[in-house]
N, C-alpha and C. Protein backbone atom coordinates (compact mmCIF):
# COMPACT_ATOMS: atom_id res chain seq x y z
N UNK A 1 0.84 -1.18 0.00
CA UNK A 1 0.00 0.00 0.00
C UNK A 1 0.88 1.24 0.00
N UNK A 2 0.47 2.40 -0.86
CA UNK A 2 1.03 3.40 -0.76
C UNK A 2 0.28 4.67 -0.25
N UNK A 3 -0.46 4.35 0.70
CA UNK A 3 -1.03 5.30 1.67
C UNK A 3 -0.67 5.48 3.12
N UNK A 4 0.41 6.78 3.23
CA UNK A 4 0.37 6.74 4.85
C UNK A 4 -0.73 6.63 5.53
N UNK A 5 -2.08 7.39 5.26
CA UNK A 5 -3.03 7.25 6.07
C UNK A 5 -3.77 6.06 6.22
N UNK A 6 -3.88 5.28 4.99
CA UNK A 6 -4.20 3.71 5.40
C UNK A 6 -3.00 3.11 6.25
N UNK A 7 -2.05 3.47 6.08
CA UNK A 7 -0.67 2.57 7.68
C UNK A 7 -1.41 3.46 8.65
N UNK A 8 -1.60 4.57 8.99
CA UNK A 8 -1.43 4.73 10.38
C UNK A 8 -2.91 4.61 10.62
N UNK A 9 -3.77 3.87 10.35
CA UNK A 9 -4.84 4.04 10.75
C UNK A 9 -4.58 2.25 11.18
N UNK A 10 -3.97 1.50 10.09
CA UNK A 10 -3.79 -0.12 10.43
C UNK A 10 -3.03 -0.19 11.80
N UNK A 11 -2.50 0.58 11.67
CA UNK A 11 -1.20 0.83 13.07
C UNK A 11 -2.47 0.54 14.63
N UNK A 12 -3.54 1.88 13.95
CA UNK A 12 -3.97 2.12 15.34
C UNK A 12 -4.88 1.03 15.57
N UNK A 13 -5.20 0.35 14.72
CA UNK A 13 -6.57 -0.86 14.91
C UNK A 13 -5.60 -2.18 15.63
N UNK A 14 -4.64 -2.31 14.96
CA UNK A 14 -3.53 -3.08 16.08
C UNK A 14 -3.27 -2.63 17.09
N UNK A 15 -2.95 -1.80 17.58
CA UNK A 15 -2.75 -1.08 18.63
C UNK A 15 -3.95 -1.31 19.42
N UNK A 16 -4.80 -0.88 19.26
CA UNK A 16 -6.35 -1.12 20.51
C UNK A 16 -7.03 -2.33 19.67
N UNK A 17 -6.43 -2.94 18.95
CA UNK A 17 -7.63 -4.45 19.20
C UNK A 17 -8.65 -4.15 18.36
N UNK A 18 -8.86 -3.32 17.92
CA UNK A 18 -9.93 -3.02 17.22
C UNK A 18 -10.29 -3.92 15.54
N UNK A 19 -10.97 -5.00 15.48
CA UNK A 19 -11.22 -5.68 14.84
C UNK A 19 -10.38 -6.96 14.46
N UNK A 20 -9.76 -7.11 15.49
CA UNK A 20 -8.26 -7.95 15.32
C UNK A 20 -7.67 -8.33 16.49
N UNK A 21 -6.93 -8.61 17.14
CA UNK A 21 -5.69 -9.05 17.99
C UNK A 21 -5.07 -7.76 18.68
N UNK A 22 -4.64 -7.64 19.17
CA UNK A 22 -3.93 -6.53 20.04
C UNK A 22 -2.49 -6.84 19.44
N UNK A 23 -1.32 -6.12 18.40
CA UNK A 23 -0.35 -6.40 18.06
C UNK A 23 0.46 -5.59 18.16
N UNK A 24 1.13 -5.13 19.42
CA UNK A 24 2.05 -3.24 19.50
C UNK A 24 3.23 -3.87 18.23
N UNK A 25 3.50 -5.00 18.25
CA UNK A 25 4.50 -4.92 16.94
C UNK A 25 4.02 -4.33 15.50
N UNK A 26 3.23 -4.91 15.49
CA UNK A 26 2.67 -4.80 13.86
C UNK A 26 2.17 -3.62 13.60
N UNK A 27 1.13 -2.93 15.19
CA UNK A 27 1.17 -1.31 15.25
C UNK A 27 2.26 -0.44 14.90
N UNK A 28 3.57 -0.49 15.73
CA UNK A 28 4.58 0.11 15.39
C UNK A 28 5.19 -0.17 14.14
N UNK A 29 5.30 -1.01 13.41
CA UNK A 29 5.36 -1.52 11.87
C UNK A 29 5.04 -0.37 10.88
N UNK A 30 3.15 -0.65 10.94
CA UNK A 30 2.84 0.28 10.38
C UNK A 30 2.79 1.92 10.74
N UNK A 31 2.91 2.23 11.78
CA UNK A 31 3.23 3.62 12.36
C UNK A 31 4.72 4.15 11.71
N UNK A 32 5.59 3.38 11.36
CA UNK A 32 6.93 3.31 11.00
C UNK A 32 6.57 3.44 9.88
N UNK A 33 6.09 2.72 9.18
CA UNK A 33 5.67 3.23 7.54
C UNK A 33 5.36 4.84 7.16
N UNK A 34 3.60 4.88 7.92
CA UNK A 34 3.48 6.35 8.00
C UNK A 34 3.77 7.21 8.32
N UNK A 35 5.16 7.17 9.07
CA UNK A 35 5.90 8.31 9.81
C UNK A 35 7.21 8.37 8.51
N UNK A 36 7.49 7.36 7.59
CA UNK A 36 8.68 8.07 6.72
C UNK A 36 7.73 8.51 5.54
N UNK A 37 6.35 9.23 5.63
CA UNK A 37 5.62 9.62 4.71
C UNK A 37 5.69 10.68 5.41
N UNK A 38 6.07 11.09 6.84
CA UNK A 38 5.49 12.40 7.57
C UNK A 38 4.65 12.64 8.21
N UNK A 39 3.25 11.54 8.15
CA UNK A 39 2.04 11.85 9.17
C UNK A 39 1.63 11.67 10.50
N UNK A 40 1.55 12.61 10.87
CA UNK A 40 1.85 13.57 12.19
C UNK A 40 1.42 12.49 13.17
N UNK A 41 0.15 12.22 13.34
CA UNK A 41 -0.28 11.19 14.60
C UNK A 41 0.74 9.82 14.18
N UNK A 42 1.35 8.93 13.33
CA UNK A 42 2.33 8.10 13.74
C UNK A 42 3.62 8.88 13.67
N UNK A 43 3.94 9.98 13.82
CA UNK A 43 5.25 10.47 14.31
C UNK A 43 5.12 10.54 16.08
N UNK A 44 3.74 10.71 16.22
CA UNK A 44 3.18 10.96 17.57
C UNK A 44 3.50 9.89 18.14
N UNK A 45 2.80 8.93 18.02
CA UNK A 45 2.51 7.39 18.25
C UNK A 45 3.90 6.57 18.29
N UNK A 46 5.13 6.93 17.19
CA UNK A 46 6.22 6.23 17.63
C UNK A 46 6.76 6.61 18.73
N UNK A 47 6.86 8.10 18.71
CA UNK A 47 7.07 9.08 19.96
C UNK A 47 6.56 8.50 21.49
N UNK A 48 5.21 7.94 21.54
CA UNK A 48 4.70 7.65 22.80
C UNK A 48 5.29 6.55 22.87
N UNK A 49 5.40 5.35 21.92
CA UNK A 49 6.21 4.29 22.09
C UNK A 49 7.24 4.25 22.45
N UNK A 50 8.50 5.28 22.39
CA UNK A 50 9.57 5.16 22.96
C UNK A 50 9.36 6.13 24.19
N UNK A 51 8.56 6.85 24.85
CA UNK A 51 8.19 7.85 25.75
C UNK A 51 8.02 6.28 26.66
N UNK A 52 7.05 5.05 26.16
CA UNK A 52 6.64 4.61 27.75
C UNK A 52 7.56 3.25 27.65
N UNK A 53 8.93 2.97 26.90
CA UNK A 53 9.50 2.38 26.61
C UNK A 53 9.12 0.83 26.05
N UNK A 54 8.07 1.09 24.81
CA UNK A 54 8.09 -0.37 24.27
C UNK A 54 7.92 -0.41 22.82
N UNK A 55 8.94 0.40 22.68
CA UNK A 55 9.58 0.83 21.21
C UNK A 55 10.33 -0.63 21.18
N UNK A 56 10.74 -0.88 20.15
CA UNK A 56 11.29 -2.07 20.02
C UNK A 56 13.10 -1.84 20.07
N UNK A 57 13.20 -0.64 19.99
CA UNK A 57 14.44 -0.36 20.50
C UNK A 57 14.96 -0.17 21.55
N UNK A 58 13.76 0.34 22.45
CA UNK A 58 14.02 0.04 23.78
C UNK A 58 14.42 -0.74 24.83
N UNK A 59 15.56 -0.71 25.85
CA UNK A 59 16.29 -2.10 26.42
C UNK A 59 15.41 -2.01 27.93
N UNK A 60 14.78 -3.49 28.32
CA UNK A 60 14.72 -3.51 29.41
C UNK A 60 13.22 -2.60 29.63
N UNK A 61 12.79 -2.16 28.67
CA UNK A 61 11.75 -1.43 28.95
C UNK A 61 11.74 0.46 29.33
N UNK A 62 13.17 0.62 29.40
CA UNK A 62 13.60 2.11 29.74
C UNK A 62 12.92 2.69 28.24
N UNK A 63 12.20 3.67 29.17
CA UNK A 63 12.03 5.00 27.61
C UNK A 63 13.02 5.51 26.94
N UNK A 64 12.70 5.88 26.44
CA UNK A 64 13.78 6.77 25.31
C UNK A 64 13.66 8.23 24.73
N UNK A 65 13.42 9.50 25.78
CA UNK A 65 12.67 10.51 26.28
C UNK A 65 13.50 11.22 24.86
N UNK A 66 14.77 10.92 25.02
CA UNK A 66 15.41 12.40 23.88
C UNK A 66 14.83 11.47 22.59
N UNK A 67 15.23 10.50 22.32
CA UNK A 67 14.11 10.28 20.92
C UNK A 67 13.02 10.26 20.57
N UNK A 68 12.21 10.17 21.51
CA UNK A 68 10.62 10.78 21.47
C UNK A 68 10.39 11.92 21.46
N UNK A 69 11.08 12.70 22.05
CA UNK A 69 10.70 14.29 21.87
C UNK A 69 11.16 14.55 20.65
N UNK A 70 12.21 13.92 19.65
CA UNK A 70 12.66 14.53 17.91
C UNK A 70 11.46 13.86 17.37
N UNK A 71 10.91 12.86 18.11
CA UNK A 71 9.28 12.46 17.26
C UNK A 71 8.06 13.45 17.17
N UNK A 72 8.38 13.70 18.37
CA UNK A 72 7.27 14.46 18.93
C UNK A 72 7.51 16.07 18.56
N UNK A 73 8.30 16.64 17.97
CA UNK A 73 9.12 17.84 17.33
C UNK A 73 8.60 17.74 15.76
N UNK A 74 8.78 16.71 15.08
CA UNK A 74 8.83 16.59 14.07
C UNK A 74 7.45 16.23 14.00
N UNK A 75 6.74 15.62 14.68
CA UNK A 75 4.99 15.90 14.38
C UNK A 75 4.37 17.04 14.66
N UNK A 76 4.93 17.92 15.01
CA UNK A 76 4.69 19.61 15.35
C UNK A 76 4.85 20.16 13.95
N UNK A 77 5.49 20.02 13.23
CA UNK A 77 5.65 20.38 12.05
C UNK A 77 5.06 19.84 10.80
């Protein structure tokens, strides 16, 4: 698919379960898609993912506050 807004909307239906499975992987997947398109709520959304540390880059579960805020910067714009 070449619609950010169809990823970040798949993102969020994984994310809350909504018609499907509860999948924060496959959420962040597609949030990752629509954020190298630019759209603002999954720049948000990766942002909160590394804010409550279960970004997949995250060790141990620690957040990752200075890379969420360049998420969260760059969805301001």
């Amino acid at each position: 698919m070449n619609n950010p807004k169809a990823m970040m909307v798949l993102g969020r239906l994984y994310e809350e379960g909504l018609g499907t499975k509860k999948d924060p992987a496959k959420a962040l997947a597609y949030y990752e898609y629509a954020s190298q398109h630019h759209e603002p709520y999954a720049l948000y959304k990766i942002g909160m993912f590394l804010e409550e540390g279960i970004h997949h880059q995250c060790i141990d579960g620690q957040p990752m506050r200075e890379q969420a805020l360049q998420y969260f910067r760059e969805a301001q714009n």
